[in-house]
N, C-alpha and C. Protein backbone atom coordinates (compact mmCIF):
# COMPACT_ATOMS: atom_id res chain seq x y z
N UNK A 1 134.39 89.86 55.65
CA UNK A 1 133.95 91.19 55.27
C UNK A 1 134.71 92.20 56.12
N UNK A 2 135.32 92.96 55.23
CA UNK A 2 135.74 94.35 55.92
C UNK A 2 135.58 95.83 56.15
N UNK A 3 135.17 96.55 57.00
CA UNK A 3 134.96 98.29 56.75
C UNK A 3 135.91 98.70 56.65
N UNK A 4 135.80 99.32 55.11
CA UNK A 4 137.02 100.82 54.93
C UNK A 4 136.66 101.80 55.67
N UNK A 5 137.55 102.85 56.30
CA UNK A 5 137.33 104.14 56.82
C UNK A 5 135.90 105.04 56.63
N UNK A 6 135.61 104.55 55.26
CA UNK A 6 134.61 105.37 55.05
C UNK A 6 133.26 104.62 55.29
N UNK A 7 133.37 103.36 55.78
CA UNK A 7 132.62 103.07 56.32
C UNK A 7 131.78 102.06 55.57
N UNK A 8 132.47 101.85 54.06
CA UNK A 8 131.82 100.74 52.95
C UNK A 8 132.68 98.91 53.39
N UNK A 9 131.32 98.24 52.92
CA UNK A 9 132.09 96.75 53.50
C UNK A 9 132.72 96.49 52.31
N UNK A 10 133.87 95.71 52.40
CA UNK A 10 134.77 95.34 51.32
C UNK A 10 134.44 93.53 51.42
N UNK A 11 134.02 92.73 50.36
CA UNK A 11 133.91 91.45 49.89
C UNK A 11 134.75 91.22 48.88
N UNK A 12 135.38 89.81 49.85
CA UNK A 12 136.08 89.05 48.45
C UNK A 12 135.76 88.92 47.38
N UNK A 13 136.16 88.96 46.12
CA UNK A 13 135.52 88.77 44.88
C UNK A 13 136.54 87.14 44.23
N UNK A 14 137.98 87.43 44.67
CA UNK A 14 138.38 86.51 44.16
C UNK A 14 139.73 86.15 45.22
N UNK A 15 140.08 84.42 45.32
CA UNK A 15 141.34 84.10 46.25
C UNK A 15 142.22 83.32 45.34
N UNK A 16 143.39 84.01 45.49
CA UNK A 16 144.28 83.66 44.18
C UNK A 16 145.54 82.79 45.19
N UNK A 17 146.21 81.86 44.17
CA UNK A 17 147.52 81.26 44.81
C UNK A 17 148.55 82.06 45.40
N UNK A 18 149.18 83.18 44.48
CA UNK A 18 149.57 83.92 44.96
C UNK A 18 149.50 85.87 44.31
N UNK A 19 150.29 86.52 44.95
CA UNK A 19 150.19 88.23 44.86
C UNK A 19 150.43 88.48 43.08
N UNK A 20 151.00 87.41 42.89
CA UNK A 20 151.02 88.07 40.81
C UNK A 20 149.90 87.49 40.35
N UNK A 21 149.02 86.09 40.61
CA UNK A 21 148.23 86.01 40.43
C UNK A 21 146.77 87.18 40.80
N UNK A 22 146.48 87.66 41.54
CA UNK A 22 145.75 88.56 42.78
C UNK A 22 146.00 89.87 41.69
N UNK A 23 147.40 90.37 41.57
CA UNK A 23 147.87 91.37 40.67
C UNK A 23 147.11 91.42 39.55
N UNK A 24 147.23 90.92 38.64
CA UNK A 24 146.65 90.58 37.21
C UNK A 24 145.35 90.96 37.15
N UNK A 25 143.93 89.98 38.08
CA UNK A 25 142.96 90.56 38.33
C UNK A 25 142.89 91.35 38.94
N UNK A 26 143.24 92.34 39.68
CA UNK A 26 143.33 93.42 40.20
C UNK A 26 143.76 94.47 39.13
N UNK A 27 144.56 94.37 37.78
CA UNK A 27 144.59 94.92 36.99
C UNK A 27 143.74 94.85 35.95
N UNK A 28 142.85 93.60 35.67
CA UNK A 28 142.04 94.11 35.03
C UNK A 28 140.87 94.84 35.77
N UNK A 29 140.61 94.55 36.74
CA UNK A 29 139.38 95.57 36.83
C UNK A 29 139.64 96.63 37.19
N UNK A 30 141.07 97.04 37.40
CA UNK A 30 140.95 98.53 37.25
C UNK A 30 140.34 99.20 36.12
N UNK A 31 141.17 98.25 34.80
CA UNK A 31 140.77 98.79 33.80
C UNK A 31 139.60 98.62 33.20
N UNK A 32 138.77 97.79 34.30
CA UNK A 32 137.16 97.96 34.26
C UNK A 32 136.41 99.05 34.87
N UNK A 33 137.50 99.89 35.53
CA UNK A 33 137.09 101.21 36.62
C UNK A 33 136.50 100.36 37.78
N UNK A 34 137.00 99.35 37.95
CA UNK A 34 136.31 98.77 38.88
C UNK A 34 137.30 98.96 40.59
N UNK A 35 137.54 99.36 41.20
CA UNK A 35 138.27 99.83 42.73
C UNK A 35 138.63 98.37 42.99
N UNK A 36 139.60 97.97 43.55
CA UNK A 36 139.78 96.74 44.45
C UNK A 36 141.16 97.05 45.08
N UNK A 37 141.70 95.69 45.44
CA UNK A 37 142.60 95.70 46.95
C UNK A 37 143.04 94.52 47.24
N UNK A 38 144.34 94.41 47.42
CA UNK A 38 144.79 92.85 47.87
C UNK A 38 144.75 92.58 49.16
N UNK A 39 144.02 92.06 49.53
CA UNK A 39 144.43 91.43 51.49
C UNK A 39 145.02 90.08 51.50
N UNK A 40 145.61 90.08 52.42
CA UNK A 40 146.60 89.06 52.99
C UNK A 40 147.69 88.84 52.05
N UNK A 41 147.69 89.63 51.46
CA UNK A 41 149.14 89.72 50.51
C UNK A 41 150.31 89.02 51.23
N UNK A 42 151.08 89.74 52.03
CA UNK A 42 151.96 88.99 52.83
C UNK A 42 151.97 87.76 53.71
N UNK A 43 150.90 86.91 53.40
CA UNK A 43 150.86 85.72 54.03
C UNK A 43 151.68 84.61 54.05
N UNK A 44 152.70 84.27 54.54
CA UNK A 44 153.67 83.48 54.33
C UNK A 44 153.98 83.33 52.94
N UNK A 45 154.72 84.53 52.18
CA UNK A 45 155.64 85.07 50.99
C UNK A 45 154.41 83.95 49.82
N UNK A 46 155.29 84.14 48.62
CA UNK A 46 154.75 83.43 47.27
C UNK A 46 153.45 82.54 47.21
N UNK A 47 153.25 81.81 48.21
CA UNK A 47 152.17 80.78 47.70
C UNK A 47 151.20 80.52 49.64
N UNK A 48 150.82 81.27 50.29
CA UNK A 48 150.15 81.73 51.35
C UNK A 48 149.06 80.76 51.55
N UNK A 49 148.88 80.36 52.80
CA UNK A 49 147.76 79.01 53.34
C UNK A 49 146.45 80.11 52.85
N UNK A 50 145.59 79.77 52.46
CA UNK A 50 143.70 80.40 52.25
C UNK A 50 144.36 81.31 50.99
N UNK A 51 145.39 81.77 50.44
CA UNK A 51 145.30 82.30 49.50
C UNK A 51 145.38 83.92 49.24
N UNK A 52 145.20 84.77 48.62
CA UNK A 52 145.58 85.78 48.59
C UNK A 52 144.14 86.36 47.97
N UNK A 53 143.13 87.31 49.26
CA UNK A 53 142.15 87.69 48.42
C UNK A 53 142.31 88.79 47.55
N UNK A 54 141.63 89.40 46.95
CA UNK A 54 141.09 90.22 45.89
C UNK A 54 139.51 90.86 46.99
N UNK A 55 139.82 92.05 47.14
CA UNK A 55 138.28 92.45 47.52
C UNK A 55 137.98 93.75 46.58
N UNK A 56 136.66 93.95 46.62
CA UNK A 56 136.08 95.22 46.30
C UNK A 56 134.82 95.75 47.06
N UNK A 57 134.66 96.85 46.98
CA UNK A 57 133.52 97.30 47.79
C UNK A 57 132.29 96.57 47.62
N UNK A 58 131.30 96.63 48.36
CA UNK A 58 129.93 95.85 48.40
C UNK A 58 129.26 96.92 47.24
N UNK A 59 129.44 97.81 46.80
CA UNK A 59 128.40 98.49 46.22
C UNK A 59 128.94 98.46 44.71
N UNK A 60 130.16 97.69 44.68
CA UNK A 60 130.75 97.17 43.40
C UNK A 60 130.91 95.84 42.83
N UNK A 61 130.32 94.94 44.24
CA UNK A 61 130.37 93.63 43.85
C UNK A 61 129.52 92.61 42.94
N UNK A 62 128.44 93.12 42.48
CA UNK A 62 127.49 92.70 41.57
C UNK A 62 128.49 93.28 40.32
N UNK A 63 128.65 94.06 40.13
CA UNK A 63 129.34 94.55 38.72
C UNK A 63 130.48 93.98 38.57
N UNK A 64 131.59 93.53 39.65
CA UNK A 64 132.71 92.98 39.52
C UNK A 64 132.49 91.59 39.15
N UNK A 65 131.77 91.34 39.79
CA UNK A 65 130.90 89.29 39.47
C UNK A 65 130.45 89.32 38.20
N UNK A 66 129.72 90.30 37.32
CA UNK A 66 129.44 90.23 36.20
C UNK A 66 130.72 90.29 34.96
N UNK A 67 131.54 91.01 35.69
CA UNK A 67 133.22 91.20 34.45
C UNK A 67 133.73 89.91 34.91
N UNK A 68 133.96 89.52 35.93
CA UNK A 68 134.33 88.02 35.95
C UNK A 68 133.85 87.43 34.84
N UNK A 69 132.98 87.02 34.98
CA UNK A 69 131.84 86.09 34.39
C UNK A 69 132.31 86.33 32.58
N UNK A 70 132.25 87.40 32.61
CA UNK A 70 132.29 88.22 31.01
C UNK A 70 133.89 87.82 30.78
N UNK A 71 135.06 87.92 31.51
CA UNK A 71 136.20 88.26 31.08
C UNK A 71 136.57 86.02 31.07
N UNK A 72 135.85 85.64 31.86
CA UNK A 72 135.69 83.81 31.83
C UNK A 72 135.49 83.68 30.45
N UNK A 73 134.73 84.20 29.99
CA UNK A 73 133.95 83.67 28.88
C UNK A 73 135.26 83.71 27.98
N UNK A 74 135.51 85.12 27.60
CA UNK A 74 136.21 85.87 26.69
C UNK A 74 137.67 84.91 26.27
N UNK A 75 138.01 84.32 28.24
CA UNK A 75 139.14 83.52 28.50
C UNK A 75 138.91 82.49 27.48
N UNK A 76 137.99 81.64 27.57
CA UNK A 76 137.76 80.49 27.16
C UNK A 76 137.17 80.43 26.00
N UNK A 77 136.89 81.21 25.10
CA UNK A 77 136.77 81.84 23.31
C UNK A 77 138.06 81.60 23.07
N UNK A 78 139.07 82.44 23.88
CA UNK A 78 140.28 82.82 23.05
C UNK A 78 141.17 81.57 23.03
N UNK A 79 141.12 80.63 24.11
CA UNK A 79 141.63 79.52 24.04
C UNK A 79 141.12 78.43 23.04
N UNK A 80 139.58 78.27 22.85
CA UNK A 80 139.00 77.73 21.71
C UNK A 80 139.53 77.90 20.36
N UNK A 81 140.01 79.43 20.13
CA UNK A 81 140.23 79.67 18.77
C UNK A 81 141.66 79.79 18.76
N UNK A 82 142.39 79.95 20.02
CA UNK A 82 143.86 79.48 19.46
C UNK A 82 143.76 77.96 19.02
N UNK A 83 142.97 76.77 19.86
CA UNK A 83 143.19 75.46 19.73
C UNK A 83 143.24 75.02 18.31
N UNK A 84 141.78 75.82 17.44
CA UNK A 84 141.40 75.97 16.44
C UNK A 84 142.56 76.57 14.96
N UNK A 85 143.21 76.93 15.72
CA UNK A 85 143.78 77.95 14.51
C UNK A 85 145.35 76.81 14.70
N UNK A 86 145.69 76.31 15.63
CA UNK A 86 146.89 75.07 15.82
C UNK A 86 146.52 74.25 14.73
N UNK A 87 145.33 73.42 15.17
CA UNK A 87 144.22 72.40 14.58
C UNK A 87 144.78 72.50 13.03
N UNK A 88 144.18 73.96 12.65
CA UNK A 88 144.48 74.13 11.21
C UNK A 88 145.45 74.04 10.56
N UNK A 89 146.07 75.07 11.55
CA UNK A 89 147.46 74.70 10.37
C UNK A 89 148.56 73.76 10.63
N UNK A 90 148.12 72.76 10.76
CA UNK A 90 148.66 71.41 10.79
C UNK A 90 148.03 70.60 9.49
């Protein structure tokens, strides 16, 4: 856990392999309006020992855990119905 300046704790939400991975979710929840932040980005370049977190503020982390959860799902629909739509047209 970390304090920003302003004095809010920042929690991991997610630890990715590496900074394009970390990137990606960090882009979607922007476009969830959701604030976040990469730490340890530079951890020994591309693929970093513990990983590359993802944090967001504590007073955003229930809402960020819930778009996870939501954007999992969404993941694993869309892979169902590509499998589905291969399936077929074969």
């Amino acid at each position: 856990m970390d304090t920003h300046h302003s004095g809010e704790t920042a929690e991991v939400i997610g630890t990715f392999n590496d900074i394009v991975e970390a990137g990606v979710a960090q882009e979607k929840l922007k476009e969830a309006g959701i604030e976040s932040f990469v730490h340890d980005e530079n951890v020994l370049g591309m693929n970093p020992l513990g990983g590359v977190k993802l944090k967001v503020f504590s007073k955003n982390l229930e809402l960020a855990k819930r778009f996870y959860r939501m954007d999992n799902k969404i993941q694993v629909m869309k892979s169902v119905y590509s499998s589905l739509l291969v399936y077929v047209s074969f």
